[in-house]
C-alpha atoms as a PDB file:
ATOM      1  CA  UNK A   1       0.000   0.000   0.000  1.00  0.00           C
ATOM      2  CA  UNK A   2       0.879   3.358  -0.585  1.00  0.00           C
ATOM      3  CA  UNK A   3       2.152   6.005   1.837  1.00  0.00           C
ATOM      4  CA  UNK A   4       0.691   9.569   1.808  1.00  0.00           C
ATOM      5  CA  UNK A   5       3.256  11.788   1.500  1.00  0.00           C
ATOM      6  CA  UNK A   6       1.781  14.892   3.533  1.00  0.00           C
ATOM      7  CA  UNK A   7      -0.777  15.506   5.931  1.00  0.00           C
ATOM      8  CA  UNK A   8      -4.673  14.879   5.031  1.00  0.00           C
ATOM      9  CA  UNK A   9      -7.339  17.166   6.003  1.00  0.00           C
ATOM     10  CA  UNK A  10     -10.880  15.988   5.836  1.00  0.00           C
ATOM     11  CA  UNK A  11     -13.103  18.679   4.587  1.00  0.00           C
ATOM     12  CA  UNK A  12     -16.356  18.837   6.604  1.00  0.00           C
ATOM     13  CA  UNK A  13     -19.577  21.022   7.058  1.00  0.00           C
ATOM     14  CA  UNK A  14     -19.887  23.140  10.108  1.00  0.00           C
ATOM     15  CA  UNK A  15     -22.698  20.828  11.132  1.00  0.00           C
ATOM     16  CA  UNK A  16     -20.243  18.064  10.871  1.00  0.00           C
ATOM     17  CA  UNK A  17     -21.261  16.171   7.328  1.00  0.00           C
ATOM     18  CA  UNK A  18     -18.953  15.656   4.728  1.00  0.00           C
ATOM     19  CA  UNK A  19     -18.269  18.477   1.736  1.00  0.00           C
ATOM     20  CA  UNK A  20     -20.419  17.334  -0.924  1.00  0.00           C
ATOM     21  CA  UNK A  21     -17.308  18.388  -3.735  1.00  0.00           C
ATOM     22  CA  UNK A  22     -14.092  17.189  -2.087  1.00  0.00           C
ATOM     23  CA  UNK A  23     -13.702  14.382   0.917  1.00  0.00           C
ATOM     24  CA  UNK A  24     -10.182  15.417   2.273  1.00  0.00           C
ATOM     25  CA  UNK A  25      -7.128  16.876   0.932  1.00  0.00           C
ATOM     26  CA  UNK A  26      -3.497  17.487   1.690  1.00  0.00           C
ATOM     27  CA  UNK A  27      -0.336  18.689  -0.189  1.00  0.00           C
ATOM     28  CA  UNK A  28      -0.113  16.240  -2.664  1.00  0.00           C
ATOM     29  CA  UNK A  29      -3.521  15.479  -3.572  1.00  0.00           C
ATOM     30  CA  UNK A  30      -7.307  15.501  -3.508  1.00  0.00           C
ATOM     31  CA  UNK A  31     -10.266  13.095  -3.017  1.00  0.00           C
ATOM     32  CA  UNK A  32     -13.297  14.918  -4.781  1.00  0.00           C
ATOM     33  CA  UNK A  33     -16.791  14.372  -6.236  1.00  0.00           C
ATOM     34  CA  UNK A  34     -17.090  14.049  -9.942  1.00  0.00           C
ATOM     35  CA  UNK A  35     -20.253  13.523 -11.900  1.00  0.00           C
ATOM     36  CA  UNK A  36     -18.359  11.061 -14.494  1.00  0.00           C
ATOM     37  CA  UNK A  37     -16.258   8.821 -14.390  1.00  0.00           C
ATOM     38  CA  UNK A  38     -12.585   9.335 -14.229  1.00  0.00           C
ATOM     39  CA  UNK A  39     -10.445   6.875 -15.832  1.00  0.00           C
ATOM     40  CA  UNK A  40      -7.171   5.825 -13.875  1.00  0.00           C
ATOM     41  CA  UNK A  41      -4.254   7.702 -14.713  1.00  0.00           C
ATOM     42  CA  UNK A  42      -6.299  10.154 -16.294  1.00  0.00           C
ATOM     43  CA  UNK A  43      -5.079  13.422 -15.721  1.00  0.00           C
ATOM     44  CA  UNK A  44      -7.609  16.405 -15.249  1.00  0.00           C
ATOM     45  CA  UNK A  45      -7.861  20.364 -13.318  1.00  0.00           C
ATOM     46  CA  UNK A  46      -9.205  20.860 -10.079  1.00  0.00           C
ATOM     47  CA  UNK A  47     -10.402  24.425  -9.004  1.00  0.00           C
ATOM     48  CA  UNK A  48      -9.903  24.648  -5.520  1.00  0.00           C
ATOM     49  CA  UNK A  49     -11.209  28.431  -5.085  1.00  0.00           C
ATOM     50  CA  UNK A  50      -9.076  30.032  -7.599  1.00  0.00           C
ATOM     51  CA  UNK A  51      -6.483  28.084  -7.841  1.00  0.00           C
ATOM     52  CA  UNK A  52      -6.562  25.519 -10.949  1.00  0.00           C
ATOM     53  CA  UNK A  53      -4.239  22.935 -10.543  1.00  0.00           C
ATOM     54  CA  UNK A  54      -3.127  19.596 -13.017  1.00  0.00           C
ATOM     55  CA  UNK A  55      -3.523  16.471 -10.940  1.00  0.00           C
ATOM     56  CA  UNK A  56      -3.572  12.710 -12.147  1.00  0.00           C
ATOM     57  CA  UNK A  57      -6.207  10.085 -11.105  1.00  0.00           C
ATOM     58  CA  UNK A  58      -5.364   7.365  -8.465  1.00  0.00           C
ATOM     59  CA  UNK A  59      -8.348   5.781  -8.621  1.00  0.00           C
ATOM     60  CA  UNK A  60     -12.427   6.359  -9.127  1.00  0.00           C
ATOM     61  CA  UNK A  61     -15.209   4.604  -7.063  1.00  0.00           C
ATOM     62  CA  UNK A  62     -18.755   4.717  -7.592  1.00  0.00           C
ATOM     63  CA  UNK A  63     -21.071   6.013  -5.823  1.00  0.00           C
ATOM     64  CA  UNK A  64     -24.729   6.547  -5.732  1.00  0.00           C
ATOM     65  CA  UNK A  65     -24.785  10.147  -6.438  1.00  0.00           C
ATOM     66  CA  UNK A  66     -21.735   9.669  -9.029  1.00  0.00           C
ATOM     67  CA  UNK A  67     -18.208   8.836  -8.863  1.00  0.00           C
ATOM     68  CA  UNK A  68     -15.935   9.816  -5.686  1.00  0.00           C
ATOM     69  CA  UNK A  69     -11.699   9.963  -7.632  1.00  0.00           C
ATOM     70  CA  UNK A  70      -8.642  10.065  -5.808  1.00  0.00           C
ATOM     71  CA  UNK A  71      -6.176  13.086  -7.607  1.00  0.00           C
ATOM     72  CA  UNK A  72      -2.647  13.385  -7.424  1.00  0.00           C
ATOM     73  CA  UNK A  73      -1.196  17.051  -7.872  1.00  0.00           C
ATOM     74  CA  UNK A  74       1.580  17.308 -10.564  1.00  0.00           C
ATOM     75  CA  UNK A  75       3.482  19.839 -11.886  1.00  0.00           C
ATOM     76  CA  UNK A  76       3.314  22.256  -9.546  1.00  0.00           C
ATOM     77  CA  UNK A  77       4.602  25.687  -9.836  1.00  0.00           C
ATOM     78  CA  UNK A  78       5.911  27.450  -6.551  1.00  0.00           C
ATOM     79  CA  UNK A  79       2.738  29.583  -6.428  1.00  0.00           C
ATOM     80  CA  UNK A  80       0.510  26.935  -6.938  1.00  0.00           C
ATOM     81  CA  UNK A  81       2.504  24.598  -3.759  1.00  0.00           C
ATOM     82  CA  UNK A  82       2.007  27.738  -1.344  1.00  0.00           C
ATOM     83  CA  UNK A  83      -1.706  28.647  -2.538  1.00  0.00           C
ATOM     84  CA  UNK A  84      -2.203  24.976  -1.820  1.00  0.00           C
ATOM     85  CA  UNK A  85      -0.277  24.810   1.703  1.00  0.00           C
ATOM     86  CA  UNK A  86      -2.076  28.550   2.616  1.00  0.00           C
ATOM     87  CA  UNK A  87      -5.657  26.457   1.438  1.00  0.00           C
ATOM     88  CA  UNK A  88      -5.255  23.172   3.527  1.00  0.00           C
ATOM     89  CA  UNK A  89      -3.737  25.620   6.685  1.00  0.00           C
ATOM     90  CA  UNK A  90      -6.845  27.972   5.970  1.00  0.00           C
ATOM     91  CA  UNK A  91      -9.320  24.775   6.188  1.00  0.00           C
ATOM     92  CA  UNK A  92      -7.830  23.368   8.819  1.00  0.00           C
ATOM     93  CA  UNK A  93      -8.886  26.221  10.893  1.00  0.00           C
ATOM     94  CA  UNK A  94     -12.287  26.079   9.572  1.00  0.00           C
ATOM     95  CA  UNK A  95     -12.702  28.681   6.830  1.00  0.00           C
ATOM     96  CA  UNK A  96     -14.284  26.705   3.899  1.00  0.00           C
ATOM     97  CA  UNK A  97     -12.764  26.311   0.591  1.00  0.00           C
ATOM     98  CA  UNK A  98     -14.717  25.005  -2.786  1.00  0.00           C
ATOM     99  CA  UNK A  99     -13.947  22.041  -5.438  1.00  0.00           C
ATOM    100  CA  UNK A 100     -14.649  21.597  -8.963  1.00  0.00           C
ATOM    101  CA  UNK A 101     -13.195  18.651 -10.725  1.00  0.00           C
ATOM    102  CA  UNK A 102     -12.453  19.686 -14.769  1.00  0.00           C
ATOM    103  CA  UNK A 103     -12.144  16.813 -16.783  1.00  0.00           C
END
């Protein structure tokens, strides 16, 4: 099995359910909602506020409600690693952050 290789935040509600665009997220990577399908290894943009960033898919599982995909960020530019590291520190002290997944 693999090993994460940062920190992962689970994104929650304030009344304590789950985001209903992204499941958790660190450094390195996203688990979001998609609509579709993603195929594995894959490689699509996620939006997380205003920051669009390249990641590749892990893996995709179905769900009732549509597909929940496992993302990998890649190629990240220096701006793009702090944005992210200022976005997971920003959520982990509950200020809330949106997804989009653009395949």
């Amino acid at each position: 099995m693999k090993q994460r290789k940062s920190e992962r935040i689970e994104l929650l509600h304030p009344n304590g359910t789950m985001s209903p665009s992204m499941f958790d997220l660190s450094k390195t990577g996203v688990c979001a909602f998609s609509a579709k399908k993603l195929e594995k290894g894959a490689f699509v943009f996620i939006k997380i506020n205003t920051l669009r960033i390249k990641a590749k898919v892990v893996y995709s599982m179905e769900r009732t409600d549509g597909f929940r995909a496992g993302m990998e960020f890649c190629d990240l530019t220096p701006e793009q690693t702090k944005g992210l590291s200022d976005l997971v520190d920003k959520f982990s002290r509950g200020i809330p952050i949106s997804c989009a997944v653009e395949a």
